[in-house]
N, C-alpha and C. Protein backbone atom coordinates (compact mmCIF):
# COMPACT_ATOMS: atom_id res chain seq x y z
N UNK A 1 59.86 -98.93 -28.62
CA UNK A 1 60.07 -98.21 -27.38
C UNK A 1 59.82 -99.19 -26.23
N UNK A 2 60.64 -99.05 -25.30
CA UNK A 2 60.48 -100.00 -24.25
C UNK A 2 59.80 -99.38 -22.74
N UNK A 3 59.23 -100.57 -21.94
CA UNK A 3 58.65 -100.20 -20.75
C UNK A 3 59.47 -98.68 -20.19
N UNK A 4 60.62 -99.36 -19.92
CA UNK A 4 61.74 -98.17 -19.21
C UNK A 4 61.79 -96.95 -20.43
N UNK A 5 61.68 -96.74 -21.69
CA UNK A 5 62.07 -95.89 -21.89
C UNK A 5 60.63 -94.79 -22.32
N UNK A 6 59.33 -95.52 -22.09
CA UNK A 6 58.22 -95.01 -21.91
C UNK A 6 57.85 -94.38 -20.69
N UNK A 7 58.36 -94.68 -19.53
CA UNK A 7 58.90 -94.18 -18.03
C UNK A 7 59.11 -93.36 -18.43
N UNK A 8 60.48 -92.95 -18.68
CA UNK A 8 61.25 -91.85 -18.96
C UNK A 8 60.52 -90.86 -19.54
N UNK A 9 60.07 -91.09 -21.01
CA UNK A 9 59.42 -89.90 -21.76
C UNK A 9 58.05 -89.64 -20.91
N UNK A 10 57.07 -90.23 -19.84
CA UNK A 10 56.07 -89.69 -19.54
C UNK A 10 56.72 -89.10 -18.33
N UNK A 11 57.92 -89.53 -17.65
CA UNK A 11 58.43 -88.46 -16.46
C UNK A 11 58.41 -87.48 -17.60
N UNK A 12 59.50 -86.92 -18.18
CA UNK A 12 59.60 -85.88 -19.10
C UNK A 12 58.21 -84.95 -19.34
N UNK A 13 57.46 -85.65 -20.01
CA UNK A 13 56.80 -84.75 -20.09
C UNK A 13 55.30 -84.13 -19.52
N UNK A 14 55.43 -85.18 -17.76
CA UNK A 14 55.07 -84.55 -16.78
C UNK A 14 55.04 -83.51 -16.73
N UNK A 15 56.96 -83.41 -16.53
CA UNK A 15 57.75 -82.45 -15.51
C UNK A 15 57.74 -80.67 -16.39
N UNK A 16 57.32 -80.82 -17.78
CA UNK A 16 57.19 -80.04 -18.64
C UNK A 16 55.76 -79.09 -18.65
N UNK A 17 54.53 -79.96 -18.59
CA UNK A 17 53.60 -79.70 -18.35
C UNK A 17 53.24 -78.87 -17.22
N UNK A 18 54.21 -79.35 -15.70
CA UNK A 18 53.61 -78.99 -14.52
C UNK A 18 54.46 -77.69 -14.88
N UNK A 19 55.65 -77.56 -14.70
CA UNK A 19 56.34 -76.34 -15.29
C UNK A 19 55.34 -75.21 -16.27
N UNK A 20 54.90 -75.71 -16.81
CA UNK A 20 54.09 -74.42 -18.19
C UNK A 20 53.05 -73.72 -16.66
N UNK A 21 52.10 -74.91 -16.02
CA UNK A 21 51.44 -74.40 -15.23
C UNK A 21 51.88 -73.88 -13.99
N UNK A 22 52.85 -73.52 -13.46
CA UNK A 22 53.61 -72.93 -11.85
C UNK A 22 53.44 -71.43 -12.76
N UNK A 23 52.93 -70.50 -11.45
CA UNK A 23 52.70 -69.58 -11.52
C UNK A 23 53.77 -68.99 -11.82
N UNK A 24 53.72 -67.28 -12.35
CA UNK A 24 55.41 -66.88 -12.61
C UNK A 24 55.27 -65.97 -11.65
N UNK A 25 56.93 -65.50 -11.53
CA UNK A 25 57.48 -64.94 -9.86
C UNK A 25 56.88 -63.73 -10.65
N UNK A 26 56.83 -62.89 -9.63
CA UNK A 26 56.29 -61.01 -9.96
C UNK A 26 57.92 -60.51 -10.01
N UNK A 27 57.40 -59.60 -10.77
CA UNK A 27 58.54 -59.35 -11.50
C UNK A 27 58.92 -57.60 -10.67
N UNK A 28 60.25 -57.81 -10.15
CA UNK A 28 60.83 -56.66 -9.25
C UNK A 28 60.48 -55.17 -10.19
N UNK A 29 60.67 -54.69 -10.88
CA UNK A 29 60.50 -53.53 -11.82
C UNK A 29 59.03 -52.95 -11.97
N UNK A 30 58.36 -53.96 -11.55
CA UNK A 30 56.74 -53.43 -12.80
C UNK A 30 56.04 -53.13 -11.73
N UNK A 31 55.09 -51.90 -12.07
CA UNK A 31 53.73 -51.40 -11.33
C UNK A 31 53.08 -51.16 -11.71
N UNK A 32 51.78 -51.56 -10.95
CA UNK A 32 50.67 -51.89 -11.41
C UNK A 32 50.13 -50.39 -11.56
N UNK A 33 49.39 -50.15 -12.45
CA UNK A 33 48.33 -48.88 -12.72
C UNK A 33 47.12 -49.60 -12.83
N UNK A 34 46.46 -48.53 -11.52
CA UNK A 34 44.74 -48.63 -12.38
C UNK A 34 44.20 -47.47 -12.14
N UNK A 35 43.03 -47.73 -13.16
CA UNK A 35 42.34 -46.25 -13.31
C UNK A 35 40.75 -46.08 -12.61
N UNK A 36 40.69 -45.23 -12.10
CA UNK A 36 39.55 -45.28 -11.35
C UNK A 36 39.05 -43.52 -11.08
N UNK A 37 38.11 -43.34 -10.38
CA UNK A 37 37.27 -42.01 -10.23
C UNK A 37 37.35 -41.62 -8.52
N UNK A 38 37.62 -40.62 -7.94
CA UNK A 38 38.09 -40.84 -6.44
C UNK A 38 36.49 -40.47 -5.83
N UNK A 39 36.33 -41.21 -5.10
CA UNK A 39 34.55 -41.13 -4.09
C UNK A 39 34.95 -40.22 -3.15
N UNK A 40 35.71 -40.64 -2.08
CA UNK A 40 36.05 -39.94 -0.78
C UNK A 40 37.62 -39.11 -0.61
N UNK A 41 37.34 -38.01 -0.19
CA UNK A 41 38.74 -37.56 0.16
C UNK A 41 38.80 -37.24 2.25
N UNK A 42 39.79 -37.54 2.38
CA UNK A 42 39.73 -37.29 4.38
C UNK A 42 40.97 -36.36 4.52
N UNK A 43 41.07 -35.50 4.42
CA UNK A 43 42.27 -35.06 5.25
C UNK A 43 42.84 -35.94 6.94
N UNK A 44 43.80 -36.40 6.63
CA UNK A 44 44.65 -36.83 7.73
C UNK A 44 46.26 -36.50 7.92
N UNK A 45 46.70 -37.28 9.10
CA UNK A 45 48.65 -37.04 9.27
C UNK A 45 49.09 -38.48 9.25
N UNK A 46 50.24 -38.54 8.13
CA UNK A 46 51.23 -39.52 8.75
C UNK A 46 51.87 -39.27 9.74
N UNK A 47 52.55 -39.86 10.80
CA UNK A 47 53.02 -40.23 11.64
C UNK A 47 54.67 -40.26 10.72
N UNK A 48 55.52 -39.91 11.28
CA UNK A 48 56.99 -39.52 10.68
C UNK A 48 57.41 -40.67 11.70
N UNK A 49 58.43 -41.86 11.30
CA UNK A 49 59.43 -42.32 11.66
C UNK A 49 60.81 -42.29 11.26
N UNK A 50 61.28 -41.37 10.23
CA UNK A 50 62.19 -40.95 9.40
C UNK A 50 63.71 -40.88 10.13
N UNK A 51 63.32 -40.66 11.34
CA UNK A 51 64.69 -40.63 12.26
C UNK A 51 64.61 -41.47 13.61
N UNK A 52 63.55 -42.79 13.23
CA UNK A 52 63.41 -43.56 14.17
C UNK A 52 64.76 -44.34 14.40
N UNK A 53 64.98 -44.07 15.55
CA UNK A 53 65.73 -44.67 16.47
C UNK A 53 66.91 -43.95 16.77
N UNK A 54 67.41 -42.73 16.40
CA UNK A 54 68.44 -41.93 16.45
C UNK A 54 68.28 -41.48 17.89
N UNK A 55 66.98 -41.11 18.63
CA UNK A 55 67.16 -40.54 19.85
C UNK A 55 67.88 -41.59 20.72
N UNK A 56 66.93 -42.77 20.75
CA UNK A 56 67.34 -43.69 21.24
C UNK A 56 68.96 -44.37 21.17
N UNK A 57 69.91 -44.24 20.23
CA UNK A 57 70.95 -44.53 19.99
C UNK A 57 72.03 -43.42 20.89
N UNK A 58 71.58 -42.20 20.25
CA UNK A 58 72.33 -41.32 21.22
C UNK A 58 72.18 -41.03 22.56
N UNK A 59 71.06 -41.22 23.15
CA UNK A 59 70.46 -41.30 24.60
C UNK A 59 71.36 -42.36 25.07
N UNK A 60 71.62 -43.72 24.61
CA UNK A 60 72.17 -44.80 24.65
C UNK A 60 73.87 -44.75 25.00
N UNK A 61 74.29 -43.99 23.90
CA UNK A 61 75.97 -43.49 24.42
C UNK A 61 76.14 -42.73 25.37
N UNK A 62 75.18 -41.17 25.47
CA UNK A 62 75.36 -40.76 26.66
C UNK A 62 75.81 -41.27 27.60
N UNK A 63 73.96 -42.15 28.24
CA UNK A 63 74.57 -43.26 29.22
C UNK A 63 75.53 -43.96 29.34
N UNK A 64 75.57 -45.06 28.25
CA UNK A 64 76.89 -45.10 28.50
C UNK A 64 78.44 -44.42 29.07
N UNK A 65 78.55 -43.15 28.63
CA UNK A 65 79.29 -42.21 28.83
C UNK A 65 79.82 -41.99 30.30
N UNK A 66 78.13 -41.76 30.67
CA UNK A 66 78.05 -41.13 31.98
C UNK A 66 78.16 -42.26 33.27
N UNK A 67 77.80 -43.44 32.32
CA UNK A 67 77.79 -44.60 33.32
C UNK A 67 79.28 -45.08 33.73
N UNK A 68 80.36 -45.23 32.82
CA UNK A 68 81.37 -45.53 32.99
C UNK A 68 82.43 -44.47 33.23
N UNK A 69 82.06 -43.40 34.08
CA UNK A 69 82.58 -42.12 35.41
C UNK A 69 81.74 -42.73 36.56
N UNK A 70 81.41 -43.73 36.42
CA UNK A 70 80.50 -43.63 37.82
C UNK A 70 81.44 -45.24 38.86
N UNK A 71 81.93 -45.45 39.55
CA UNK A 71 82.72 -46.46 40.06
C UNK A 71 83.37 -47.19 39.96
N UNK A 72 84.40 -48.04 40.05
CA UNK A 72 84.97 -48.98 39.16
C UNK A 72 84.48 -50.93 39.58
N UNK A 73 85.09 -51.36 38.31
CA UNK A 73 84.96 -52.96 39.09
C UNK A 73 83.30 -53.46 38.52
N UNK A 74 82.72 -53.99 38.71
CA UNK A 74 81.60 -54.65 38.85
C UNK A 74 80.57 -53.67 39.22
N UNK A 75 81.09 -52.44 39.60
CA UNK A 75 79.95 -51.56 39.84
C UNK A 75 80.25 -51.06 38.70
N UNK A 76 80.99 -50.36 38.17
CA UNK A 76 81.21 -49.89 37.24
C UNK A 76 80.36 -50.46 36.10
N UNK A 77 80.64 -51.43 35.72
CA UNK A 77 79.92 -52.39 34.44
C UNK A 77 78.18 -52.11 35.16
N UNK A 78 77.77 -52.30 35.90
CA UNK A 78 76.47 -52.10 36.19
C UNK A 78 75.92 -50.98 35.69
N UNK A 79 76.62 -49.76 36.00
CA UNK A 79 76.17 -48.39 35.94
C UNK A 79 76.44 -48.39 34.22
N UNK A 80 77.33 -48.67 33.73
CA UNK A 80 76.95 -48.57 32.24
C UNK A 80 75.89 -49.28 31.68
N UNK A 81 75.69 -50.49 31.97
CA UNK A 81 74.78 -51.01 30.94
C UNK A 81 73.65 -50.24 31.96
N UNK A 82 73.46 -49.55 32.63
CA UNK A 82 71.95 -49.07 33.03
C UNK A 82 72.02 -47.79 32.77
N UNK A 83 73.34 -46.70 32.56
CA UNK A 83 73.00 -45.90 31.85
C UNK A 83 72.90 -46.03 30.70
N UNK A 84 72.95 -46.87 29.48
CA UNK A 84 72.87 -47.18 28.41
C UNK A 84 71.35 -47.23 28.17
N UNK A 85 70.59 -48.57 28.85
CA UNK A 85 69.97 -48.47 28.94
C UNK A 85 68.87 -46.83 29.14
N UNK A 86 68.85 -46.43 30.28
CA UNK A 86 68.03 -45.32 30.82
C UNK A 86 68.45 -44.27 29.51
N UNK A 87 69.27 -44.28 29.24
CA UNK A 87 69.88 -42.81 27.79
C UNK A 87 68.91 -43.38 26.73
N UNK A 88 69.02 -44.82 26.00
CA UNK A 88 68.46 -45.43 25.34
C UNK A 88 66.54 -44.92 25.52
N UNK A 89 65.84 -44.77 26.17
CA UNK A 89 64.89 -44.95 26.70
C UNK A 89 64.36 -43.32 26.59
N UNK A 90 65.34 -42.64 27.58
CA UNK A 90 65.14 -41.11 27.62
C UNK A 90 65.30 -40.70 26.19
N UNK A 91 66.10 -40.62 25.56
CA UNK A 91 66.50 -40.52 23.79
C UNK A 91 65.45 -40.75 23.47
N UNK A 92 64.89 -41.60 23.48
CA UNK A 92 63.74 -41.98 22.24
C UNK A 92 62.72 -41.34 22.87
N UNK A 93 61.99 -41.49 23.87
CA UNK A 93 61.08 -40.22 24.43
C UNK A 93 61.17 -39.23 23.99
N UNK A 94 62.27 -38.52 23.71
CA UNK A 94 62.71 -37.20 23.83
C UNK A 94 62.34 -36.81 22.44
N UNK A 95 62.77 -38.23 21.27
CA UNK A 95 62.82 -37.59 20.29
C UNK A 95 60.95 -38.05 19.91
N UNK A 96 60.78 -38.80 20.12
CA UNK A 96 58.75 -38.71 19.95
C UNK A 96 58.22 -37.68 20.21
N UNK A 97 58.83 -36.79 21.25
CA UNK A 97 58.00 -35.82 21.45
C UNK A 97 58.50 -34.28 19.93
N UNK A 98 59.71 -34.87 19.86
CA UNK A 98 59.87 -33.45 18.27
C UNK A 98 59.53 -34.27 17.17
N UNK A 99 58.99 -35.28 16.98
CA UNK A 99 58.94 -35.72 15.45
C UNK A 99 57.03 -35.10 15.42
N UNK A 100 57.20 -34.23 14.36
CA UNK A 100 56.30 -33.69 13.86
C UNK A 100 55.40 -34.83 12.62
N UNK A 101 54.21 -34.87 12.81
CA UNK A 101 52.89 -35.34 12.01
C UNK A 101 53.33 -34.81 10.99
N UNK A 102 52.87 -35.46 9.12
CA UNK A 102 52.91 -35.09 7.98
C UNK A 102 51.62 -34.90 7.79
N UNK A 103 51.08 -33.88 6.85
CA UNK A 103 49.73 -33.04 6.77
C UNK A 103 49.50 -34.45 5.25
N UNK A 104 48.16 -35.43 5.55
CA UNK A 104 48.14 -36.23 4.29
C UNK A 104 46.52 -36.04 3.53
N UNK A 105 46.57 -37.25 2.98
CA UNK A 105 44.97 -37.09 2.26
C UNK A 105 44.88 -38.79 2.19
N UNK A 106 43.49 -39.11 2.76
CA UNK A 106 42.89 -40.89 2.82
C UNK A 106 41.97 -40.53 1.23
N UNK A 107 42.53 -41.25 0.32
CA UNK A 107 41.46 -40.96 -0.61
C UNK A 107 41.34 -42.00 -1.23
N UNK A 108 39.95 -42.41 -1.62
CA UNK A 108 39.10 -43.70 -1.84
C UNK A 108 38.40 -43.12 -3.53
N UNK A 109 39.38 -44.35 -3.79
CA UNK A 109 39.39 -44.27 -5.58
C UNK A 109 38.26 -45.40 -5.77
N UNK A 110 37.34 -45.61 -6.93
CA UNK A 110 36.27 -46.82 -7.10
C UNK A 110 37.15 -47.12 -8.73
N UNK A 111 36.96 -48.25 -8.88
CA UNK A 111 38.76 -48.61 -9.74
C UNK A 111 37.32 -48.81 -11.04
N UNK A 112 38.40 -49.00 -11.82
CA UNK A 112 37.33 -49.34 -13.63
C UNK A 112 36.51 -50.51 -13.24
N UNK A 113 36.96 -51.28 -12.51
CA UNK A 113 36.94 -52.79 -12.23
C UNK A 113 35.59 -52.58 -11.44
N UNK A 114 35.49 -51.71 -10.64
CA UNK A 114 34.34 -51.65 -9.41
C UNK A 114 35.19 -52.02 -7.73
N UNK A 115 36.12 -51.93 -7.37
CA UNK A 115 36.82 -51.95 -6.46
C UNK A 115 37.32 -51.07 -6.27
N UNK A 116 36.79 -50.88 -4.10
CA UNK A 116 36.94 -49.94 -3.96
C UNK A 116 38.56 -49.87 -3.25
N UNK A 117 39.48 -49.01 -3.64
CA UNK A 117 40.58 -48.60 -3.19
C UNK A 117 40.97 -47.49 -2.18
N UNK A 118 41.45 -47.87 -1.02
CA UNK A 118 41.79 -46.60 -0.26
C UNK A 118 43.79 -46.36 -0.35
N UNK A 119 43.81 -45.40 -0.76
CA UNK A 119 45.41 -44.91 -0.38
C UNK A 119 45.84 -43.92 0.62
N UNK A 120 46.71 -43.57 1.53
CA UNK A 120 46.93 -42.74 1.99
C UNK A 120 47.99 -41.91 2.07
N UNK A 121 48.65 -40.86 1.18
CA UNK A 121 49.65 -40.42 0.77
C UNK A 121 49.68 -38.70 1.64
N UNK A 122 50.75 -38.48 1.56
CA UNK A 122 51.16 -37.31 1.94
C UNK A 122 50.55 -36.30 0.79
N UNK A 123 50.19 -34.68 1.35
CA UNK A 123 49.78 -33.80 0.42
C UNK A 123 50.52 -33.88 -1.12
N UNK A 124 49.62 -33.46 -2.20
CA UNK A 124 51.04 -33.57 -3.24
C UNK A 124 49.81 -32.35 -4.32
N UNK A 125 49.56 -33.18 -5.51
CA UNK A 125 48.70 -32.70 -6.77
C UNK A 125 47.13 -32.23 -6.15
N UNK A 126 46.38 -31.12 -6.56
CA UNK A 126 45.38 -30.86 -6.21
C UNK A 126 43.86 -31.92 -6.76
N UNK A 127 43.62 -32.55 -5.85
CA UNK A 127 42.69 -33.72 -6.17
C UNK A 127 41.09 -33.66 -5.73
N UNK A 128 40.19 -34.27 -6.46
CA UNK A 128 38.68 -33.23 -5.84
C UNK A 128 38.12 -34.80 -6.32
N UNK A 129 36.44 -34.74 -5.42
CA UNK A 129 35.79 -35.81 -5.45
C UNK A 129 35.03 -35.97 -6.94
N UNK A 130 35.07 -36.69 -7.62
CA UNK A 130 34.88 -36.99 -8.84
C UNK A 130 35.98 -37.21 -9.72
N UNK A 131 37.22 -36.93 -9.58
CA UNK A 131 38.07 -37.04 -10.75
C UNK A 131 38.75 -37.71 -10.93
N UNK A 132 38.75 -38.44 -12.49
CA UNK A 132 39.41 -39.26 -13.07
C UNK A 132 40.60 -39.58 -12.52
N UNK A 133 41.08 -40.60 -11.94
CA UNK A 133 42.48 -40.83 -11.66
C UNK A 133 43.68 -41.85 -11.99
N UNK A 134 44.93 -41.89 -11.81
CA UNK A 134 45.22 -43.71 -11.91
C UNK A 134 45.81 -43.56 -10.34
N UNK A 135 45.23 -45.04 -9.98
CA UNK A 135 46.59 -45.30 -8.90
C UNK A 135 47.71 -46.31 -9.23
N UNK A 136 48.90 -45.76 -8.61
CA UNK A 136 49.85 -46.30 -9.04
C UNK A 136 50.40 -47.22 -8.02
N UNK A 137 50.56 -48.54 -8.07
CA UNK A 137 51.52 -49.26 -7.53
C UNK A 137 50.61 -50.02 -6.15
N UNK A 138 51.40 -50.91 -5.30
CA UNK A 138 50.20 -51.56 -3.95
C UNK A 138 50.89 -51.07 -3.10
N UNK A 139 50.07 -50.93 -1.90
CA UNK A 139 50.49 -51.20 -0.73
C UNK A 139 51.24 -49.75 -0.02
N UNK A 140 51.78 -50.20 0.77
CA UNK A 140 52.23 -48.48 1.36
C UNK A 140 52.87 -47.51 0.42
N UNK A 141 53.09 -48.06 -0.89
CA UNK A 141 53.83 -47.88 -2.18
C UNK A 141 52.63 -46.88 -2.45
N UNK A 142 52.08 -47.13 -2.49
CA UNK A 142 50.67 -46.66 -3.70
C UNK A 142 50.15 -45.23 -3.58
N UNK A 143 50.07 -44.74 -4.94
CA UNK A 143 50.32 -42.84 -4.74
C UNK A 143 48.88 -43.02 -6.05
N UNK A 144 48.06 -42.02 -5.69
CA UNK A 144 46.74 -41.60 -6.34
C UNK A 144 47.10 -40.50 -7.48
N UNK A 145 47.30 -39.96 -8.64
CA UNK A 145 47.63 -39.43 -9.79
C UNK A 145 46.56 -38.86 -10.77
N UNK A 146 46.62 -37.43 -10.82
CA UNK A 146 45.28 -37.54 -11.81
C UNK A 146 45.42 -37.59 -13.44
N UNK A 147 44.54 -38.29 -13.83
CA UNK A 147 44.85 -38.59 -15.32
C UNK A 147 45.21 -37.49 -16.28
């Protein structure tokens, strides 16, 4: 075996090695379960954005609408993009004030592990302080389940 071709095989099996050790990507499909006992329950509200930005869009054409009946020429173009604007603005006001709060529950699971978990999900399964649970999944994802 030669200088150069001892090169070669220790690049090789560098590049093999570092590979085994690179972490692996998380995998799109899978959720995590853990099981735990719930400590605290809070009644609270989500906050609904479900039709965020619709006021605002249609407030937006109005103006528009109403802006371009209003002069012609260079005034014209003014009055639209500022009724666009001002519709845009009024719309979304309008609609913050009808988007209704969701009735939820803050509940603080203590995991098998000893970690403490808080989730905050909308009403669902009847859940009480002491009971066995899993939670399912991270993050705004994450729904409390009883075993």
């Amino acid at each position: 075996m030669t200088k150069h071709d001892f090169s070669r095989f220790l690049l090789v099996a560098t590049a093999f090695v570092l590979a085994a050790c690179a972490p692996q990507p998380p995998q799109p499909n899978v959720v995590e379960i853990r099981r735990g006992v719930i400590e605290q329950i809070t009644q609270t509200q989500i906050a609904t954005n479900q039709h965020a930005g619709v006021g605002a869009v249609v407030g937006g054409l109005i103006g528009l609408g109403v802006g371009s009946l209003i002069g012609g020429g260079t005034g014209r173009d003014v009055a639209m993009v500022a009724g666009t604007i001002g519709g845009a603005v009024v719309g979304n006001d309008v609609q913050k004030k009808h988007d209704q709060p969701i009735p939820a529950l803050q509940i603080i699971v203590r995991t098998s592990s000893g970690v403490l978990v808080a989730v905050t999900q909308p009403l669902g399964p009847t859940l009480f302080v002491g009971q066995k649970v899993y939670v399912q999944g991270n993050g705004e994802d994450a729904r409390v389940t009883p075993q």
